[in-house]
Protein backbone atom coordinates (compact mmCIF):
# COMPACT_ATOMS: atom_id res chain seq x y z
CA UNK A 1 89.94 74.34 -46.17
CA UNK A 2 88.57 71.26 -48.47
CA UNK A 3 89.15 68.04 -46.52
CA UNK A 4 87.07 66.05 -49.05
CA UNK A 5 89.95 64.07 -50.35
CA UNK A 6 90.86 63.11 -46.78
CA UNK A 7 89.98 59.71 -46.19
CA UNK A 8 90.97 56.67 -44.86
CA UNK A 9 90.06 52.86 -46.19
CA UNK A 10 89.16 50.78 -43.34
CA UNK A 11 89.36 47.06 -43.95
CA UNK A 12 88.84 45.44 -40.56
CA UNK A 13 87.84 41.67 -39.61
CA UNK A 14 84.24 41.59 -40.75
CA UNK A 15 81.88 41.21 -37.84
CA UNK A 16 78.53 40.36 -38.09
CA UNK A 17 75.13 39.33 -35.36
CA UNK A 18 76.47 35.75 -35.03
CA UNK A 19 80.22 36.59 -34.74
CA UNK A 20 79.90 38.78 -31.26
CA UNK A 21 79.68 37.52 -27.92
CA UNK A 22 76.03 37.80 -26.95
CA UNK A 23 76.72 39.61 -23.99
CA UNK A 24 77.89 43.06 -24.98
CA UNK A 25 80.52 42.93 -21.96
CA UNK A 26 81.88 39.95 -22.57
CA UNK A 27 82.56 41.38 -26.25
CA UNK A 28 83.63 45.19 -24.89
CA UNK A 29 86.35 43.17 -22.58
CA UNK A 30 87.79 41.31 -25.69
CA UNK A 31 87.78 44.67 -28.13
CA UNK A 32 89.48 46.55 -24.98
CA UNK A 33 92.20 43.68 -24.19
CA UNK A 34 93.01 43.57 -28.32
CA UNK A 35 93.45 47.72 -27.79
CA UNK A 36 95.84 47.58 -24.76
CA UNK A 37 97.84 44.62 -26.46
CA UNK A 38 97.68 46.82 -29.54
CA UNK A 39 99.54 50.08 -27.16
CA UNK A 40 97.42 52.53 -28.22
CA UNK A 41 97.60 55.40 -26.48
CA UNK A 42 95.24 55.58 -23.42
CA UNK A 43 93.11 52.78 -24.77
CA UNK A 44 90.62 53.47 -21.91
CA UNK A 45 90.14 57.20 -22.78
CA UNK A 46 86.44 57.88 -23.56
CA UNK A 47 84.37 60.82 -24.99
CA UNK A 48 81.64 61.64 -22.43
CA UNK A 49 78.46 63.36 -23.48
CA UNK A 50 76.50 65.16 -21.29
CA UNK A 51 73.54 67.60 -21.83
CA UNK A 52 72.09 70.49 -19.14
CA UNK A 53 68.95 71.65 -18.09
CA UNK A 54 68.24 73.07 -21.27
CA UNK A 55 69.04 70.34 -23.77
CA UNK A 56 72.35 71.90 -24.71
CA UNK A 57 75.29 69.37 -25.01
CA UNK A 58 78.93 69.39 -24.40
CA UNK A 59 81.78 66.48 -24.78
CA UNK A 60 84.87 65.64 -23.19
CA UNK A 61 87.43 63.34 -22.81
CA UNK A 62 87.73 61.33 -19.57
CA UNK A 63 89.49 57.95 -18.43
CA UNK A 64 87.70 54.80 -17.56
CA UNK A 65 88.62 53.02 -14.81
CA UNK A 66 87.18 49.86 -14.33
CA UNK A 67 84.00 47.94 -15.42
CA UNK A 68 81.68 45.00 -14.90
CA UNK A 69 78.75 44.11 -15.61
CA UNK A 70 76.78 46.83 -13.63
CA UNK A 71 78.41 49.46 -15.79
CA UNK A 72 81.81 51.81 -16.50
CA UNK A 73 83.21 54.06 -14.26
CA UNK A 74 85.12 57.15 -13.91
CA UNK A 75 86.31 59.86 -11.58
CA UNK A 76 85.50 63.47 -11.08
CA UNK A 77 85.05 66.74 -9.52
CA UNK A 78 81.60 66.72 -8.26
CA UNK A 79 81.16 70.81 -8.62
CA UNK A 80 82.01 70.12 -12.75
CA UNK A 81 79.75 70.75 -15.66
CA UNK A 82 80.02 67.33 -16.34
CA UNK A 83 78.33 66.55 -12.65
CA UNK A 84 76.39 69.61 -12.96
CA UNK A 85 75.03 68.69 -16.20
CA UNK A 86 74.35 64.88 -14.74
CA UNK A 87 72.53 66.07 -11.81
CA UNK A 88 70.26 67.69 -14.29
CA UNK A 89 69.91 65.17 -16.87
CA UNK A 90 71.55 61.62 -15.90
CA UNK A 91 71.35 60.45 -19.38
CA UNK A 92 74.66 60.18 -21.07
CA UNK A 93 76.88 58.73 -24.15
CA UNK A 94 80.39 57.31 -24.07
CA UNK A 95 82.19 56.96 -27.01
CA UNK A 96 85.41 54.75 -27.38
CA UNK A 97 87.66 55.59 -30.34
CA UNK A 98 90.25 52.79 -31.73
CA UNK A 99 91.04 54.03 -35.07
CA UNK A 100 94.34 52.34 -35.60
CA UNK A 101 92.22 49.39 -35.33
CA UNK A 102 89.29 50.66 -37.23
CA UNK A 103 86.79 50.37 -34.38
CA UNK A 104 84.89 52.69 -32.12
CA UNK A 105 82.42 51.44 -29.41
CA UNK A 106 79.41 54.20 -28.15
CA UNK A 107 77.45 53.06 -24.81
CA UNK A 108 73.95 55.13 -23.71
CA UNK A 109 72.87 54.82 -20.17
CA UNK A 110 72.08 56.13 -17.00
CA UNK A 111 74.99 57.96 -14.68
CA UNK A 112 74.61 57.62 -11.01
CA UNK A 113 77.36 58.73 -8.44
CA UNK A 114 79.20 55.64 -6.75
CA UNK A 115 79.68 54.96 -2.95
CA UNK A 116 81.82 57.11 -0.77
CA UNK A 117 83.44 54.06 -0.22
CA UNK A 118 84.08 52.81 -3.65
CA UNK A 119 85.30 56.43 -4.34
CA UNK A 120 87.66 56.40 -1.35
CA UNK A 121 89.06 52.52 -2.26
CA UNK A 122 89.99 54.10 -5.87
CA UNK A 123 91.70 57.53 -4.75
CA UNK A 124 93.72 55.38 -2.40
CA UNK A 125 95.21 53.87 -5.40
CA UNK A 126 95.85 56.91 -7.06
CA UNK A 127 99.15 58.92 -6.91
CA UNK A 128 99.81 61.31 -4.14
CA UNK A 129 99.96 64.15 -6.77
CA UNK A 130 96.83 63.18 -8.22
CA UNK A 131 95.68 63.27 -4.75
CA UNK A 132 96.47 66.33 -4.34
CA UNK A 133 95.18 67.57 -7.61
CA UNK A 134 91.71 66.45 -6.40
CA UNK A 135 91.77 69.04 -3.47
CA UNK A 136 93.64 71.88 -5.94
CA UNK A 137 91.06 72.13 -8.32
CA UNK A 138 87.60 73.50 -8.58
CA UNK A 139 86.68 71.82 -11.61
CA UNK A 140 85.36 74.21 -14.49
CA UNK A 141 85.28 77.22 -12.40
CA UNK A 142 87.02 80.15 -14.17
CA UNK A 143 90.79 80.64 -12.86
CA UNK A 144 92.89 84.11 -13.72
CA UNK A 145 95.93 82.42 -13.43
CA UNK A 146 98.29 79.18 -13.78
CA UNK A 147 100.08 80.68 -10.56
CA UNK A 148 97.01 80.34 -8.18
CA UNK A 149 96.47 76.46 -8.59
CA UNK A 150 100.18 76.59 -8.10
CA UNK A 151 100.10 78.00 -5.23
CA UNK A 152 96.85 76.19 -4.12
CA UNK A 153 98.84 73.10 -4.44
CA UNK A 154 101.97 74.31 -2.04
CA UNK A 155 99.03 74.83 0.32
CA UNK A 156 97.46 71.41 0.00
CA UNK A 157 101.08 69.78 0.53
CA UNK A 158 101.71 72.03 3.51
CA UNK A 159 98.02 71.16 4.67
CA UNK A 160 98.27 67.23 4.29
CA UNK A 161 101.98 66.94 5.01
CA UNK A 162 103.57 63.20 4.38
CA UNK A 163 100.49 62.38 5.74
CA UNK A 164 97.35 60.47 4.42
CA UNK A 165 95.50 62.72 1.81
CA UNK A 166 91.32 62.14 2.85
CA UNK A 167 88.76 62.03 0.03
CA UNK A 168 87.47 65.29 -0.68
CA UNK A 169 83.99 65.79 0.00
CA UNK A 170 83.53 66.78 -3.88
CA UNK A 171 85.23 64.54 -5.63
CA UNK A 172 83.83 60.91 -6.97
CA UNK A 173 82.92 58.51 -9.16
CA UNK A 174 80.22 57.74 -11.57
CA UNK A 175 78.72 54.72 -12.81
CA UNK A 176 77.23 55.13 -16.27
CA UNK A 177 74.80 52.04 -16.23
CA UNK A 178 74.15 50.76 -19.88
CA UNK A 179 71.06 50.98 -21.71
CA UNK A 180 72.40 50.36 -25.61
CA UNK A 181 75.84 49.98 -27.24
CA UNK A 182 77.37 50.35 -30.26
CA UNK A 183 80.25 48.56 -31.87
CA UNK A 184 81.30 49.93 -35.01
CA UNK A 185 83.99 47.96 -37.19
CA UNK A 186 85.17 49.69 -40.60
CA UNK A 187 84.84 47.95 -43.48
CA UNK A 188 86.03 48.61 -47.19
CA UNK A 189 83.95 50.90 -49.55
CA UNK A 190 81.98 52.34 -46.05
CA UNK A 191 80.10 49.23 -45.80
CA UNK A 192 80.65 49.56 -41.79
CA UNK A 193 80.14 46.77 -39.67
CA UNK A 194 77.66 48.12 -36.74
CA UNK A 195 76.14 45.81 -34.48
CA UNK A 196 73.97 47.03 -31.61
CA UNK A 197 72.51 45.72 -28.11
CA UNK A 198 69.76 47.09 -26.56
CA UNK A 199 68.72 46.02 -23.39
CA UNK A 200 65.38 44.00 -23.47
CA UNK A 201 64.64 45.21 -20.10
CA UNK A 202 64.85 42.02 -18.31
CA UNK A 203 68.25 41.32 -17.75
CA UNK A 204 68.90 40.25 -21.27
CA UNK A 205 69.89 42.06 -24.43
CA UNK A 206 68.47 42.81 -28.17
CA UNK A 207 70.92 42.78 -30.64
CA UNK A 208 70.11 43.55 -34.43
CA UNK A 209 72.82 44.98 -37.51
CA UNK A 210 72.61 48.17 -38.43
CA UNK A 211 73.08 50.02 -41.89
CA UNK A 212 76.22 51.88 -41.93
């Protein structure tokens, strides 16, 4: 299949070293508020990348669910590849993807797992279902069948009745502390916009342009 005549002009609002907030976050919160106003769809999804012992990578999709200035976060089965692959190697890449605003943001740092106690305050707020999701599955472990988890999950509402669902002992958060990011604006004739922060190691960040 030749997709060579597939392509999309991209003719954002230019943006250049002197038009972003010097402090990455600060310009991450306005790019994220200006994709939820915009209704994309799951504006806080984010491509994680992860690599194992070995240097091989793999990708997926997760959610962020909050942020601040000490990093993102997000939620997870602590017996995954993704943790597996963390445990082994804490360095990681998110990548957000706006496209219907031509605009994609990609953050390097450090993972490390959250408090028990942040962990618990979030799957409080969660929905009992997704409660009970957290105790049904062994993330990434091989399953023969649909009909087991189903049935695992009759047994985890039997278990937990209308009572309080705890925090499993293997399920978490992670807080990917940043080291560099990325934001990427499209611009006409692939003449990208990329501007990039790197942390100067004292609190403070670098920021320079980048050729697209």
């Amino acid at each position: 299949m030749d997709l060579s005549e597939l392509r999309q002009e991209y003719a954002g609002q230019p943006l250049d070293v002197d038009s972003v907030d010097p402090n990455p976050f600060q310009q991450f919160t306005a790019w994220f508020d200006q994709a939820s106003t915009a209704e994309l769809l799951e504006p806080n999804a984010m491509v994680l990348a992860t690599v194992d012992a070995n240097g091989r990578p793999s990708q997926r999709t997760v959610l962020l669910k909050y942020f601040d200035e000490s990093g993102f976060v997000f939620f997870t089965n602590y017996g995954s590849r993704k943790a597996q692959q963390i445990a082994a190697n804490a360095h990681v890449s998110l990548l957000f993807q706006w496209l219907p605003l031509h605009r994609q943001v990609e953050v390097e740092g450090v993972a490390t797992k959250v408090s028990s106690a942040e962990s618990l305050k979030y799957f409080l707020k969660r929905p009992r279902e997704s409660q009970l999701g957290a105790w049904v599955s062994r993330q990434s472990e091989v399953v023969s069948h649909r009909q087991l988890l189903e049935a695992k999950l009759q047994e985890m509402k039997a278990r937990f009745g209308k009572g309080e669902i705890p925090l499993p002992s293997f399920w978490g958060g992670y807080r990917i502390a940043p080291t560099r990011l990325e934001f990427w604006q499209g611009g006409p004739g692939r003449l990208h916009d990329r501007i990039e922060f790197r942390s100067d190691g004292r609190g403070g960040w670098d920021r320079n342009r980048l050729a697209p």
